[in-house]
C-alpha atoms as a PDB file:
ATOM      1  CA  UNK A   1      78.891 101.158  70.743  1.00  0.00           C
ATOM      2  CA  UNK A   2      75.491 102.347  70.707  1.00  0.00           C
ATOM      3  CA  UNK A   3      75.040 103.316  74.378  1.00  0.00           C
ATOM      4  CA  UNK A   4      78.255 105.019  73.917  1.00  0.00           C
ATOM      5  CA  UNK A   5      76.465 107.142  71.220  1.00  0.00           C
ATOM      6  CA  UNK A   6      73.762 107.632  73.365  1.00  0.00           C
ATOM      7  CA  UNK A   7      75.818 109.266  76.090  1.00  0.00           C
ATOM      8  CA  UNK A   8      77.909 111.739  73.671  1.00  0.00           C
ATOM      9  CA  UNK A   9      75.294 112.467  70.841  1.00  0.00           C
ATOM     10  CA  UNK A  10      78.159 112.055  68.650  1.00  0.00           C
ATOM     11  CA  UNK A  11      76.459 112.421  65.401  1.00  0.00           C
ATOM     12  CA  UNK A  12      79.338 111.904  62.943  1.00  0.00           C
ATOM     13  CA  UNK A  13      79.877 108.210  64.581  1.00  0.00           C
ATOM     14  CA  UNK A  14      76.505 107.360  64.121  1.00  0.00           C
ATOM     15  CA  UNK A  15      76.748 103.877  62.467  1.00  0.00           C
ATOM     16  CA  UNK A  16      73.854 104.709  59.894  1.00  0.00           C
ATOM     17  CA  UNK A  17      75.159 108.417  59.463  1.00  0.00           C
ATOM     18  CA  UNK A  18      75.707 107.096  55.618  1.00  0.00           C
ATOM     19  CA  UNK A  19      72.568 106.215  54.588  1.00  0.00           C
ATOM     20  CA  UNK A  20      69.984 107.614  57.633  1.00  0.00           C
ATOM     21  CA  UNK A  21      67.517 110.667  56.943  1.00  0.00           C
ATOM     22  CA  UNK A  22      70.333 113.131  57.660  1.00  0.00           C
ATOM     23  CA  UNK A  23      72.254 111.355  55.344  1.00  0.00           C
ATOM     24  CA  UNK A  24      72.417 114.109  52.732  1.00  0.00           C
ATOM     25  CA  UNK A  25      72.535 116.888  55.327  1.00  0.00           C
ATOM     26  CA  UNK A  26      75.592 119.737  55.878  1.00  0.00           C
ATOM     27  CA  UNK A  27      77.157 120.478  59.164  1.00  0.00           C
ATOM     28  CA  UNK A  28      74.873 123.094  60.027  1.00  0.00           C
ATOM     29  CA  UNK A  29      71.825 121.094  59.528  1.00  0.00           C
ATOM     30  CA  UNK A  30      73.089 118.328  61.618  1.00  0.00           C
ATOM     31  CA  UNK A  31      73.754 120.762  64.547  1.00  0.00           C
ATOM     32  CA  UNK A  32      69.928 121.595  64.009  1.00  0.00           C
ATOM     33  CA  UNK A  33      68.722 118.276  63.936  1.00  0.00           C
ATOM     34  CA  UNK A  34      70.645 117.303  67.134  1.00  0.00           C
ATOM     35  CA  UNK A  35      69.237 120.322  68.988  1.00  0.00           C
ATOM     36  CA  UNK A  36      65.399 118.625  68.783  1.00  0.00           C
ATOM     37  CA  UNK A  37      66.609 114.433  68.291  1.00  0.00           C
ATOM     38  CA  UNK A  38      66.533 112.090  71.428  1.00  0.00           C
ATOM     39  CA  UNK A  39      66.815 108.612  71.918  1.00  0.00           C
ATOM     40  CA  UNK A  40      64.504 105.582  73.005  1.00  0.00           C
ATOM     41  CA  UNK A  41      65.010 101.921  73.642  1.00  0.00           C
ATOM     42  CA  UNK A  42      62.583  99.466  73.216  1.00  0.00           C
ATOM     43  CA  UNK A  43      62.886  95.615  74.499  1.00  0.00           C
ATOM     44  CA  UNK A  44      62.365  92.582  72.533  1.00  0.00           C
ATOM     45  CA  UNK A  45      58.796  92.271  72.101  1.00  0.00           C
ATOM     46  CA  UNK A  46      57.845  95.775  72.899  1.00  0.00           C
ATOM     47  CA  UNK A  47      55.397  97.746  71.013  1.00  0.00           C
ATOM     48  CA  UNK A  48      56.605 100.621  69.590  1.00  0.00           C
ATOM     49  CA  UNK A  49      53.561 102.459  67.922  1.00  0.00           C
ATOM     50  CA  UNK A  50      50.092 101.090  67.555  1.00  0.00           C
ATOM     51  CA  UNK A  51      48.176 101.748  65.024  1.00  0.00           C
ATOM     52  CA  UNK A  52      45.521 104.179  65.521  1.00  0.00           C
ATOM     53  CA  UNK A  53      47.522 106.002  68.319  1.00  0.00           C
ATOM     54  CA  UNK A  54      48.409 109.812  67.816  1.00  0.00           C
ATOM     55  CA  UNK A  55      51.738 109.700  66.225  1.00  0.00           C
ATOM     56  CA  UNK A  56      54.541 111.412  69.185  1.00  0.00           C
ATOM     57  CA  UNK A  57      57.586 111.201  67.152  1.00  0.00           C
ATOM     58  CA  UNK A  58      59.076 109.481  64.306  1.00  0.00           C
ATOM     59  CA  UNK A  59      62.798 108.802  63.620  1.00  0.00           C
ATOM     60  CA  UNK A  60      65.137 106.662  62.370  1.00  0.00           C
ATOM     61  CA  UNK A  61      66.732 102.852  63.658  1.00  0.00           C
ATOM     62  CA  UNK A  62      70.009 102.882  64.747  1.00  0.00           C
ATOM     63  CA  UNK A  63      70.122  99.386  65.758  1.00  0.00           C
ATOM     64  CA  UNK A  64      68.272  96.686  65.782  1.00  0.00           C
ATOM     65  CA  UNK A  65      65.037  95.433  63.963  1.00  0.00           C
ATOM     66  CA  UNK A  66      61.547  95.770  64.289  1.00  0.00           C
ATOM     67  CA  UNK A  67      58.117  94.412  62.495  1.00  0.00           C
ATOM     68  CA  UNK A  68      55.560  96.590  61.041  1.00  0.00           C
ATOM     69  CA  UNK A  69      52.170  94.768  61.349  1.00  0.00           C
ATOM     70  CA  UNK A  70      48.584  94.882  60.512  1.00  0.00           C
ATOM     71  CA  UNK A  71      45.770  93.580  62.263  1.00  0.00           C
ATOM     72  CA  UNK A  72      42.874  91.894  60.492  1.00  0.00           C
ATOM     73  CA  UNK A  73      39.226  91.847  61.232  1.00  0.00           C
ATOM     74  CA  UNK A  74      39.054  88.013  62.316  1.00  0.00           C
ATOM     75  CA  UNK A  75      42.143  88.160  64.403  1.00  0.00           C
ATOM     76  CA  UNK A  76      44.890  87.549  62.471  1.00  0.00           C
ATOM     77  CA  UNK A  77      47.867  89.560  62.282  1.00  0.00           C
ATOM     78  CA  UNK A  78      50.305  89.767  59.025  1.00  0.00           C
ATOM     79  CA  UNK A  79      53.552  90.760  59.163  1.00  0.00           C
ATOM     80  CA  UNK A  80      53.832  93.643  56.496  1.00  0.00           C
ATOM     81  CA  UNK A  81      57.897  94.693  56.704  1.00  0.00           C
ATOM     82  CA  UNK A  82      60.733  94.989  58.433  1.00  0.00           C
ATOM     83  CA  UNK A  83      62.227  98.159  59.987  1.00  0.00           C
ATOM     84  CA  UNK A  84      66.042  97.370  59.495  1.00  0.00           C
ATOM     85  CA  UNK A  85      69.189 100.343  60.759  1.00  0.00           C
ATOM     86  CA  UNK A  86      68.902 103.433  58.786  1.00  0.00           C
ATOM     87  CA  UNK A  87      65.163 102.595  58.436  1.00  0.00           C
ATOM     88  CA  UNK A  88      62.286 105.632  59.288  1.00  0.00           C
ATOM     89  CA  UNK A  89      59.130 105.244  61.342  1.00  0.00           C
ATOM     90  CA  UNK A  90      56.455 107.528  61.238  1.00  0.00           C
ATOM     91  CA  UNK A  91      55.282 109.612  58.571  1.00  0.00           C
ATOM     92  CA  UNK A  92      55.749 113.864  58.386  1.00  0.00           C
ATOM     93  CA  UNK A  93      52.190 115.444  58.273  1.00  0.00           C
ATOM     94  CA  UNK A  94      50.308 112.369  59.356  1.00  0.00           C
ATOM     95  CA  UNK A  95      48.289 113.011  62.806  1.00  0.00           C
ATOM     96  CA  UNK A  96      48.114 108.920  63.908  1.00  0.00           C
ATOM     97  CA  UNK A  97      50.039 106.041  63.139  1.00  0.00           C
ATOM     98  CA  UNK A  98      48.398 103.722  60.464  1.00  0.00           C
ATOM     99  CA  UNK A  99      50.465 100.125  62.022  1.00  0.00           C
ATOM    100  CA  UNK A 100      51.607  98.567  64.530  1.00  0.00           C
ATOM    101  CA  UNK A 101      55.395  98.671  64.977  1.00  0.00           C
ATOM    102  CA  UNK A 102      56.595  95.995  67.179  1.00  0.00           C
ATOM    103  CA  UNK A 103      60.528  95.454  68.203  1.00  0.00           C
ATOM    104  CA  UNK A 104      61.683  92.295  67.459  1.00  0.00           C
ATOM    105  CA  UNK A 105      65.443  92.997  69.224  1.00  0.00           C
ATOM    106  CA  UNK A 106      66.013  95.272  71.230  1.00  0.00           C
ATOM    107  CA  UNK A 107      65.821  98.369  69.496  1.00  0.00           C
ATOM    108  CA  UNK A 108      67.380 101.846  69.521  1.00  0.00           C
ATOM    109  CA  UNK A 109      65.944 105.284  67.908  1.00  0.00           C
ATOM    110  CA  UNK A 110      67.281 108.101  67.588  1.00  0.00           C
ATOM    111  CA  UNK A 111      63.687 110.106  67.685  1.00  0.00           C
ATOM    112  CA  UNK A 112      61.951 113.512  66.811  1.00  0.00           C
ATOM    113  CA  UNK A 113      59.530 114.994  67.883  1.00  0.00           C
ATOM    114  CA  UNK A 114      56.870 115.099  64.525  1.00  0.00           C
ATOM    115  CA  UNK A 115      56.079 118.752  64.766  1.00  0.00           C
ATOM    116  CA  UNK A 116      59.839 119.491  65.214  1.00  0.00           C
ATOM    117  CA  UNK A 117      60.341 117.616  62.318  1.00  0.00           C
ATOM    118  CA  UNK A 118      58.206 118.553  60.539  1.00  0.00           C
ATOM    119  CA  UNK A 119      59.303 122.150  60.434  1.00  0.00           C
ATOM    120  CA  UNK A 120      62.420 121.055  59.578  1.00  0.00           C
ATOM    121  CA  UNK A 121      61.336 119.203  56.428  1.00  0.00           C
ATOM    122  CA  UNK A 122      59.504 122.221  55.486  1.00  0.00           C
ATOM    123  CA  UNK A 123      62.763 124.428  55.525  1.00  0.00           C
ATOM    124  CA  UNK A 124      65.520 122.397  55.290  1.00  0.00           C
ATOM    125  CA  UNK A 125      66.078 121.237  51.243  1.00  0.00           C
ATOM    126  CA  UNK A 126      68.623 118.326  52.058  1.00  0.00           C
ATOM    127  CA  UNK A 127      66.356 116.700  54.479  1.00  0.00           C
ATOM    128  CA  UNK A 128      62.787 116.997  52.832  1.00  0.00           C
ATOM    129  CA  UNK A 129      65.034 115.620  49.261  1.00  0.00           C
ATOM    130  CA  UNK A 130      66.092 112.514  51.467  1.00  0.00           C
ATOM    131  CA  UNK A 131      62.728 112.060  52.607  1.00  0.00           C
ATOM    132  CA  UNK A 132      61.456 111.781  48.866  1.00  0.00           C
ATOM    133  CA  UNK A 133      64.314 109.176  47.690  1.00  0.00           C
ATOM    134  CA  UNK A 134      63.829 107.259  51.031  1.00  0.00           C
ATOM    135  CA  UNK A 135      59.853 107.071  49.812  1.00  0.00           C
ATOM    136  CA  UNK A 136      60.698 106.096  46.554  1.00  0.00           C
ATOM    137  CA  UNK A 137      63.257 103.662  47.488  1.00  0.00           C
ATOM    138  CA  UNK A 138      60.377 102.015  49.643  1.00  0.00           C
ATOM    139  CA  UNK A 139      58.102 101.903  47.112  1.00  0.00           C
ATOM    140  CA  UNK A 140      60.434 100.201  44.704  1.00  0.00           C
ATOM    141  CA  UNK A 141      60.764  97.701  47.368  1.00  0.00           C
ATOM    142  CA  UNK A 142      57.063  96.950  47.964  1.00  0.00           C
ATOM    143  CA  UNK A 143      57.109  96.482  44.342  1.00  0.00           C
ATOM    144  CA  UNK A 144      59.487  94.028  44.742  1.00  0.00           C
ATOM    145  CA  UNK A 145      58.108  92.346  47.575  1.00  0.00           C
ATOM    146  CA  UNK A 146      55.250  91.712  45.509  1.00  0.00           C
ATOM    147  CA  UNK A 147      56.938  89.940  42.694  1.00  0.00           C
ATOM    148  CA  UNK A 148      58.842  87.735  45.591  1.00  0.00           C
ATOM    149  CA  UNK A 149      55.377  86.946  47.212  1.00  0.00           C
ATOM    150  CA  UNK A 150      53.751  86.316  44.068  1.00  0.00           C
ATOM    151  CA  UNK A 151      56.368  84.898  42.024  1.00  0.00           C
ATOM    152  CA  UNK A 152      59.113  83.327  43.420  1.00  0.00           C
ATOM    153  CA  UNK A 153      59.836  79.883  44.906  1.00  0.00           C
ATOM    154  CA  UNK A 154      60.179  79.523  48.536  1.00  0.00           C
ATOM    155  CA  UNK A 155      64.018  78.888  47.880  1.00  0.00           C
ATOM    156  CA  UNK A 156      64.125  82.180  45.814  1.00  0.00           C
ATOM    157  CA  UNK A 157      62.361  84.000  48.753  1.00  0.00           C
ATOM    158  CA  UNK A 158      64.589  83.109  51.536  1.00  0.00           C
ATOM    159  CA  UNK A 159      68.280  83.781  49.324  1.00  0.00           C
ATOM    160  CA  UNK A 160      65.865  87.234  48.698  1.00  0.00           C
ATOM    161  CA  UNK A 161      65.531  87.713  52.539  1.00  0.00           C
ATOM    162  CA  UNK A 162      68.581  86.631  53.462  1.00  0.00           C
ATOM    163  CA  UNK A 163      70.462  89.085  50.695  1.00  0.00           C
ATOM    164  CA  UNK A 164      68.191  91.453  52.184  1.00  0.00           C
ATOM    165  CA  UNK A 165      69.151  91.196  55.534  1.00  0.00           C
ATOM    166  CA  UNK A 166      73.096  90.998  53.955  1.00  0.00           C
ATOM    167  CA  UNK A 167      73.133  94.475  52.142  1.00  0.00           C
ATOM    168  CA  UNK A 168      70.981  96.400  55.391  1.00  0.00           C
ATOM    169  CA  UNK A 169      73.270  94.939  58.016  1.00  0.00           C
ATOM    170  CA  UNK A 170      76.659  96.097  56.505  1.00  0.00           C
ATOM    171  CA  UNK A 171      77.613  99.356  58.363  1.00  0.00           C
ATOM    172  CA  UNK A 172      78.862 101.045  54.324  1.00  0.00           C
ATOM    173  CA  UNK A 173      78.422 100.234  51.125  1.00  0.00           C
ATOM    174  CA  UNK A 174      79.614  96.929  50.852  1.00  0.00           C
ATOM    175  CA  UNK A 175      77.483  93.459  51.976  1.00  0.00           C
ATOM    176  CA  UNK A 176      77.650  91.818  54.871  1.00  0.00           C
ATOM    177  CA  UNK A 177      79.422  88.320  54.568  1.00  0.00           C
ATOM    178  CA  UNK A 178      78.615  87.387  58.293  1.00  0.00           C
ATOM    179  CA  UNK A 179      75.333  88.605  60.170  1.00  0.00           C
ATOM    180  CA  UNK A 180      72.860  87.764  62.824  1.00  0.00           C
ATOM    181  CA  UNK A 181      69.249  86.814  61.725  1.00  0.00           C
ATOM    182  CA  UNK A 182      66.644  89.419  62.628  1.00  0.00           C
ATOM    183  CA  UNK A 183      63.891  87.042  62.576  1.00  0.00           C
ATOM    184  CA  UNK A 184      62.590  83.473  64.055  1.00  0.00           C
ATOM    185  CA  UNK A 185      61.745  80.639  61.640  1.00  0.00           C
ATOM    186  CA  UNK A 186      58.444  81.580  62.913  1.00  0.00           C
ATOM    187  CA  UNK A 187      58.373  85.150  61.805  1.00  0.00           C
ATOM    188  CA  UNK A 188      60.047  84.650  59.014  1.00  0.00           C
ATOM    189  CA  UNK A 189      57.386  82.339  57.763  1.00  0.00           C
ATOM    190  CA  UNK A 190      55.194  84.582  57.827  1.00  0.00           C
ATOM    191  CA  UNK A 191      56.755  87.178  57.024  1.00  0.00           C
ATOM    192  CA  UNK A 192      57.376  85.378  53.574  1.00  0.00           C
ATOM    193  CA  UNK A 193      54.043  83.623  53.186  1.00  0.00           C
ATOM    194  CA  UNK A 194      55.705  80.127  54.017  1.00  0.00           C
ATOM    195  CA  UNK A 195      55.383  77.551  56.369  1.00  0.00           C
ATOM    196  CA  UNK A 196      58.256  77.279  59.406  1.00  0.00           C
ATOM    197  CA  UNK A 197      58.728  73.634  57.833  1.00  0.00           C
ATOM    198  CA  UNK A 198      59.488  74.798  54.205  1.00  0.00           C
ATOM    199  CA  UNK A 199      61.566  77.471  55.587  1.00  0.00           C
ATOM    200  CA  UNK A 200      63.447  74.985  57.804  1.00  0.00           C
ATOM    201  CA  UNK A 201      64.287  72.845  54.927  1.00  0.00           C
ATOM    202  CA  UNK A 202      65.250  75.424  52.349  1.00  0.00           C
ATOM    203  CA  UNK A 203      67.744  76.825  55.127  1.00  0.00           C
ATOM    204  CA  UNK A 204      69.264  73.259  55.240  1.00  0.00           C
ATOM    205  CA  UNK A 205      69.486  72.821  51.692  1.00  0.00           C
ATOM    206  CA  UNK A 206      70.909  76.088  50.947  1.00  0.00           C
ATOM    207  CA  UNK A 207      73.732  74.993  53.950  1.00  0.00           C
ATOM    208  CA  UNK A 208      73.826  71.636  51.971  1.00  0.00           C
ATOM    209  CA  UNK A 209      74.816  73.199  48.937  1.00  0.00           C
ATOM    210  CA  UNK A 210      77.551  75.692  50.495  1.00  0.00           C
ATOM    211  CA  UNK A 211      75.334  78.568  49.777  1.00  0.00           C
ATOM    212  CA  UNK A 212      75.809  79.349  53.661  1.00  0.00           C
ATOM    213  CA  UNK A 213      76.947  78.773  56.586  1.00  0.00           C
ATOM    214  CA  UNK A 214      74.938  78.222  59.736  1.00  0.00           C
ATOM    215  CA  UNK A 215      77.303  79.320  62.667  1.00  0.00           C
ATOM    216  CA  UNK A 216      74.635  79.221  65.706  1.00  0.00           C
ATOM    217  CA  UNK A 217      70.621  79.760  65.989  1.00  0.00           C
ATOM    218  CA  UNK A 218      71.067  83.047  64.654  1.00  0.00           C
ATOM    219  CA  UNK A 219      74.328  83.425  63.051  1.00  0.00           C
ATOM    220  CA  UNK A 220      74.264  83.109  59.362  1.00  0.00           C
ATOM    221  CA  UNK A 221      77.487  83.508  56.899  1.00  0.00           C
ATOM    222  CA  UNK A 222      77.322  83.659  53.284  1.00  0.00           C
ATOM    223  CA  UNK A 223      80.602  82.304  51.485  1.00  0.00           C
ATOM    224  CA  UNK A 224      79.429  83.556  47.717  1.00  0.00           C
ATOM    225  CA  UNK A 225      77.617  86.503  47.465  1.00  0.00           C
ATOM    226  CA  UNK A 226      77.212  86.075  43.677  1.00  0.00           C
ATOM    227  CA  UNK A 227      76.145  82.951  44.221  1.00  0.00           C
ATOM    228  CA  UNK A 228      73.565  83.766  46.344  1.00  0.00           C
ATOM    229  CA  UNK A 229      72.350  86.658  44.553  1.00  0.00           C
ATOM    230  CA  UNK A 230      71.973  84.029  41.512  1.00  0.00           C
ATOM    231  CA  UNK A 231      69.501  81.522  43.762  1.00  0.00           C
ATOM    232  CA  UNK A 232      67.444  84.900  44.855  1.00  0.00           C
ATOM    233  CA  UNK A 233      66.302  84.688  41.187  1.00  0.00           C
ATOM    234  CA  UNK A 234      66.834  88.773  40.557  1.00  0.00           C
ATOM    235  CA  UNK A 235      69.583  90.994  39.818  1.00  0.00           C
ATOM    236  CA  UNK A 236      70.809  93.027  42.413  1.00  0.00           C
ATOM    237  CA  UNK A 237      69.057  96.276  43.217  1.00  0.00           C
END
Protein backbone atom coordinates (compact mmCIF):
# COMPACT_ATOMS: atom_id res chain seq x y z
CA UNK A 1 0.00 0.00 0.00
CA UNK A 2 2.57 2.40 0.77
CA UNK A 3 4.80 2.08 -2.32
CA UNK A 4 1.63 2.35 -4.15
CA UNK A 5 1.26 5.84 -2.50
CA UNK A 6 4.58 6.58 -3.29
CA UNK A 7 4.12 6.12 -7.02
CA UNK A 8 0.67 8.21 -7.32
CA UNK A 9 1.14 10.91 -4.52
CA UNK A 10 -2.34 10.18 -3.80
CA UNK A 11 -2.80 12.36 -0.86
CA UNK A 12 -6.42 11.63 0.10
CA UNK A 13 -5.35 7.72 0.58
CA UNK A 14 -2.70 8.56 2.72
CA UNK A 15 -3.24 6.14 5.68
CA UNK A 16 -2.42 8.95 8.35
CA UNK A 17 -4.34 11.68 6.22
CA UNK A 18 -6.68 11.73 9.59
CA UNK A 19 -4.53 12.65 12.08
CA UNK A 20 -0.97 13.79 10.09
CA UNK A 21 0.17 17.61 10.01
CA UNK A 22 -2.15 18.26 7.06
CA UNK A 23 -4.70 16.82 8.96
CA UNK A 24 -6.73 20.00 9.43
CA UNK A 25 -5.85 21.34 5.98
CA UNK A 26 -8.52 22.28 2.85
CA UNK A 27 -8.12 21.07 -0.64
CA UNK A 28 -6.21 23.89 -1.74
CA UNK A 29 -3.66 23.64 0.90
CA UNK A 30 -3.09 20.05 0.26
CA UNK A 31 -2.43 20.76 -3.48
CA UNK A 32 0.28 23.22 -1.97
CA UNK A 33 1.77 20.97 0.29
CA UNK A 34 2.11 18.21 -2.38
CA UNK A 35 3.79 20.65 -4.79
CA UNK A 36 7.10 20.87 -2.21
CA UNK A 37 6.53 17.04 -0.14
CA UNK A 38 8.70 13.98 -1.26
CA UNK A 39 9.31 10.78 0.07
CA UNK A 40 12.30 8.79 1.76
CA UNK A 41 12.84 5.29 2.98
CA UNK A 42 15.00 4.38 5.55
CA UNK A 43 16.09 0.57 6.47
CA UNK A 44 15.93 -1.05 9.74
CA UNK A 45 18.67 0.31 11.66
CA UNK A 46 19.31 3.35 9.61
CA UNK A 47 19.96 6.68 10.99
CA UNK A 48 17.71 9.11 10.08
CA UNK A 49 18.99 12.50 11.60
CA UNK A 50 21.85 12.91 13.98
CA UNK A 51 21.92 15.16 16.32
CA UNK A 52 23.97 18.10 15.74
CA UNK A 53 23.57 17.80 11.88
CA UNK A 54 21.94 20.81 9.92
CA UNK A 55 18.35 19.92 9.84
CA UNK A 56 17.40 19.14 5.60
CA UNK A 57 13.82 18.45 6.02
CA UNK A 58 11.32 17.42 8.46
CA UNK A 59 8.01 15.57 7.84
CA UNK A 60 5.76 13.27 8.96
CA UNK A 61 5.79 8.96 9.33
CA UNK A 62 3.70 7.25 7.18
CA UNK A 63 4.74 3.91 8.20
CA UNK A 64 6.71 2.40 10.32
CA UNK A 65 8.57 3.33 13.65
CA UNK A 66 11.55 4.93 14.62
CA UNK A 67 13.60 5.85 18.06
CA UNK A 68 14.53 9.24 19.04
CA UNK A 69 17.78 9.00 21.12
CA UNK A 70 20.24 10.87 23.13
CA UNK A 71 23.72 10.30 23.61
CA UNK A 72 25.40 10.71 26.99
CA UNK A 73 28.80 11.90 27.92
CA UNK A 74 30.17 8.37 29.17
CA UNK A 75 28.76 6.47 26.28
CA UNK A 76 25.55 5.53 26.95
CA UNK A 77 22.68 6.06 24.85
CA UNK A 78 18.86 6.41 26.22
CA UNK A 79 16.11 5.86 24.30
CA UNK A 80 13.94 9.12 24.70
CA UNK A 81 10.55 8.26 22.36
CA UNK A 82 9.13 6.72 19.77
CA UNK A 83 8.23 8.20 16.35
CA UNK A 84 4.97 6.15 15.60
CA UNK A 85 2.60 6.90 11.84
CA UNK A 86 1.24 10.31 11.83
CA UNK A 87 4.25 11.27 14.03
CA UNK A 88 6.57 14.69 12.96
CA UNK A 89 10.35 14.92 12.88
CA UNK A 90 12.11 17.97 12.84
CA UNK A 91 11.26 21.16 14.24
CA UNK A 92 10.08 24.59 11.97
CA UNK A 93 12.67 27.42 12.66
CA UNK A 94 15.31 25.22 14.20
CA UNK A 95 18.75 25.35 12.08
CA UNK A 96 20.18 21.59 13.45
CA UNK A 97 18.65 18.67 14.75
CA UNK A 98 18.91 18.36 18.64
CA UNK A 99 18.66 13.94 18.51
CA UNK A 100 19.36 11.26 16.97
CA UNK A 101 16.49 9.63 15.06
CA UNK A 102 17.16 6.11 14.31
CA UNK A 103 14.59 3.67 12.25
CA UNK A 104 13.75 0.82 13.99
CA UNK A 105 11.53 -0.77 10.79
CA UNK A 106 11.79 0.18 7.86
CA UNK A 107 10.48 3.47 7.63
CA UNK A 108 8.64 5.74 5.18
CA UNK A 109 8.37 9.79 5.18
CA UNK A 110 6.63 11.72 3.42
CA UNK A 111 9.30 14.84 3.74
CA UNK A 112 9.68 18.72 3.32
CA UNK A 113 12.01 20.56 2.71
CA UNK A 114 12.33 22.95 6.25
CA UNK A 115 12.50 26.25 4.49
CA UNK A 116 9.55 25.17 2.26
CA UNK A 117 7.86 24.43 5.22
CA UNK A 118 8.47 26.74 6.93
CA UNK A 119 6.92 29.34 4.69
CA UNK A 120 4.08 27.45 4.66
CA UNK A 121 3.54 27.48 8.43
CA UNK A 122 4.03 31.10 8.30
CA UNK A 123 1.02 31.60 5.82
CA UNK A 124 -1.04 28.85 5.95
CA UNK A 125 -3.52 29.11 9.38
CA UNK A 126 -4.68 25.33 9.26
CA UNK A 127 -1.23 24.03 9.19
CA UNK A 128 0.74 26.33 11.71
CA UNK A 129 -2.83 25.54 14.22
CA UNK A 130 -1.98 21.71 13.75
CA UNK A 131 1.48 22.30 14.47
CA UNK A 132 0.51 23.94 17.95
CA UNK A 133 -2.05 21.01 19.04
CA UNK A 134 0.50 18.40 17.72
CA UNK A 135 3.12 20.31 20.33
CA UNK A 136 0.80 20.32 22.95
CA UNK A 137 -0.38 16.90 22.49
CA UNK A 138 3.43 15.92 22.88
CA UNK A 139 3.92 17.67 25.76
CA UNK A 140 0.97 16.16 27.52
CA UNK A 141 2.58 12.97 26.69
CA UNK A 142 6.06 13.64 28.11
CA UNK A 143 4.11 14.54 31.07
CA UNK A 144 2.78 11.36 31.09
CA UNK A 145 5.75 9.50 30.38
CA UNK A 146 7.06 10.88 33.42
CA UNK A 147 4.42 9.72 35.78
CA UNK A 148 4.82 6.05 33.98
CA UNK A 149 8.67 6.23 34.56
CA UNK A 150 8.38 7.50 37.91
CA UNK A 151 5.35 5.97 39.14
CA UNK A 152 4.13 3.03 37.81
CA UNK A 153 4.92 -0.69 38.19
CA UNK A 154 6.69 -2.44 35.51
CA UNK A 155 3.29 -4.31 34.79
CA UNK A 156 1.53 -0.85 34.59
CA UNK A 157 4.29 0.34 32.14
CA UNK A 158 4.14 -2.33 29.61
CA UNK A 159 -0.21 -2.48 29.45
CA UNK A 160 0.85 1.63 29.09
CA UNK A 161 3.16 0.78 26.08
CA UNK A 162 1.34 -1.71 24.72
CA UNK A 163 -2.12 0.57 24.78
CA UNK A 164 0.17 2.95 23.33
CA UNK A 165 1.26 1.13 20.56
CA UNK A 166 -2.80 -0.08 20.27
CA UNK A 167 -4.40 3.47 19.81
CA UNK A 168 -1.17 4.79 17.22
CA UNK A 169 -1.36 1.69 15.08
CA UNK A 170 -5.16 1.81 14.26
CA UNK A 171 -5.46 3.48 10.78
CA UNK A 172 -8.98 5.84 12.45
CA UNK A 173 -10.24 6.49 15.46
CA UNK A 174 -10.82 3.33 16.91
CA UNK A 175 -7.89 0.89 18.72
CA UNK A 176 -6.16 -1.59 17.32
CA UNK A 177 -7.21 -5.14 18.66
CA UNK A 178 -4.35 -6.93 16.67
CA UNK A 179 -0.83 -5.24 15.93
CA UNK A 180 2.80 -5.89 15.36
CA UNK A 181 5.31 -4.81 18.13
CA UNK A 182 7.51 -1.88 17.14
CA UNK A 183 10.13 -2.73 19.52
CA UNK A 184 12.59 -5.72 20.78
CA UNK A 185 12.42 -6.87 24.42
CA UNK A 186 15.67 -5.19 24.29
CA UNK A 187 14.53 -1.77 23.30
CA UNK A 188 11.71 -1.87 24.99
CA UNK A 189 13.58 -2.26 28.20
CA UNK A 190 15.05 0.49 27.87
CA UNK A 191 12.90 2.32 26.49
CA UNK A 192 10.79 1.80 29.78
CA UNK A 193 13.60 1.84 32.33
CA UNK A 194 13.27 -2.07 32.85
CA UNK A 195 15.25 -4.95 32.55
CA UNK A 196 14.61 -7.45 29.25
CA UNK A 197 13.96 -10.13 32.15
CA UNK A 198 11.15 -8.16 33.97
CA UNK A 199 9.77 -7.27 30.70
CA UNK A 200 9.85 -10.92 29.57
CA UNK A 201 7.94 -12.02 32.52
CA UNK A 202 5.31 -9.33 32.73
CA UNK A 203 4.56 -10.18 28.91
CA UNK A 204 3.96 -13.83 30.07
CA UNK A 205 1.91 -13.01 32.89
CA UNK A 206 -0.21 -10.59 31.17
CA UNK A 207 -0.69 -13.75 28.35
CA UNK A 208 -1.30 -15.88 31.55
CA UNK A 209 -4.04 -13.89 32.63
CA UNK A 210 -5.83 -13.48 29.06
CA UNK A 211 -4.88 -9.90 28.99
CA UNK A 212 -3.27 -10.85 25.47
CA UNK A 213 -2.50 -12.85 23.11
CA UNK A 214 0.97 -13.62 21.82
CA UNK A 215 0.46 -14.73 18.10
CA UNK A 216 4.33 -14.81 16.93
CA UNK A 217 7.69 -12.82 18.04
CA UNK A 218 6.05 -9.77 17.16
CA UNK A 219 2.43 -10.21 16.86
CA UNK A 220 0.51 -9.12 19.83
CA UNK A 221 -3.55 -9.22 20.19
CA UNK A 222 -5.42 -7.72 22.90
CA UNK A 223 -8.88 -9.55 23.65
CA UNK A 224 -10.19 -6.66 26.31
CA UNK A 225 -9.33 -3.36 25.69
CA UNK A 226 -11.01 -2.19 28.93
CA UNK A 227 -9.32 -4.56 30.57
CA UNK A 228 -6.18 -3.59 29.58
CA UNK A 229 -6.64 -0.02 29.91
CA UNK A 230 -7.57 -0.97 33.73
CA UNK A 231 -3.90 -2.87 34.33
CA UNK A 232 -2.17 0.41 32.57
CA UNK A 233 -3.21 2.02 35.90
CA UNK A 234 -4.67 5.45 34.04
CA UNK A 235 -7.69 6.45 32.33
CA UNK A 236 -7.61 6.72 28.83
CA UNK A 237 -6.26 9.87 27.23
Amino acid sequence: MIQALILDRNCSQCPIRHRAVCATCDDEEILALDKIKFYRTFEAGQPIMWSGDRMEFVGSVVSGTATIERLMEDGRKQTMGLLLPSDFIGRPGRNTAVFDVTAVTDVTLCCFRRESFEKMVAETPHISQRMLEMALDELDAARDWMLLLGRKTAREKIATFLMMVARRTSIDDTVATRFELPLTREAMADFLGLTIETVSRNFSALRKDKLIVLEDKRGVSIPDIDALQAEAGSDAP
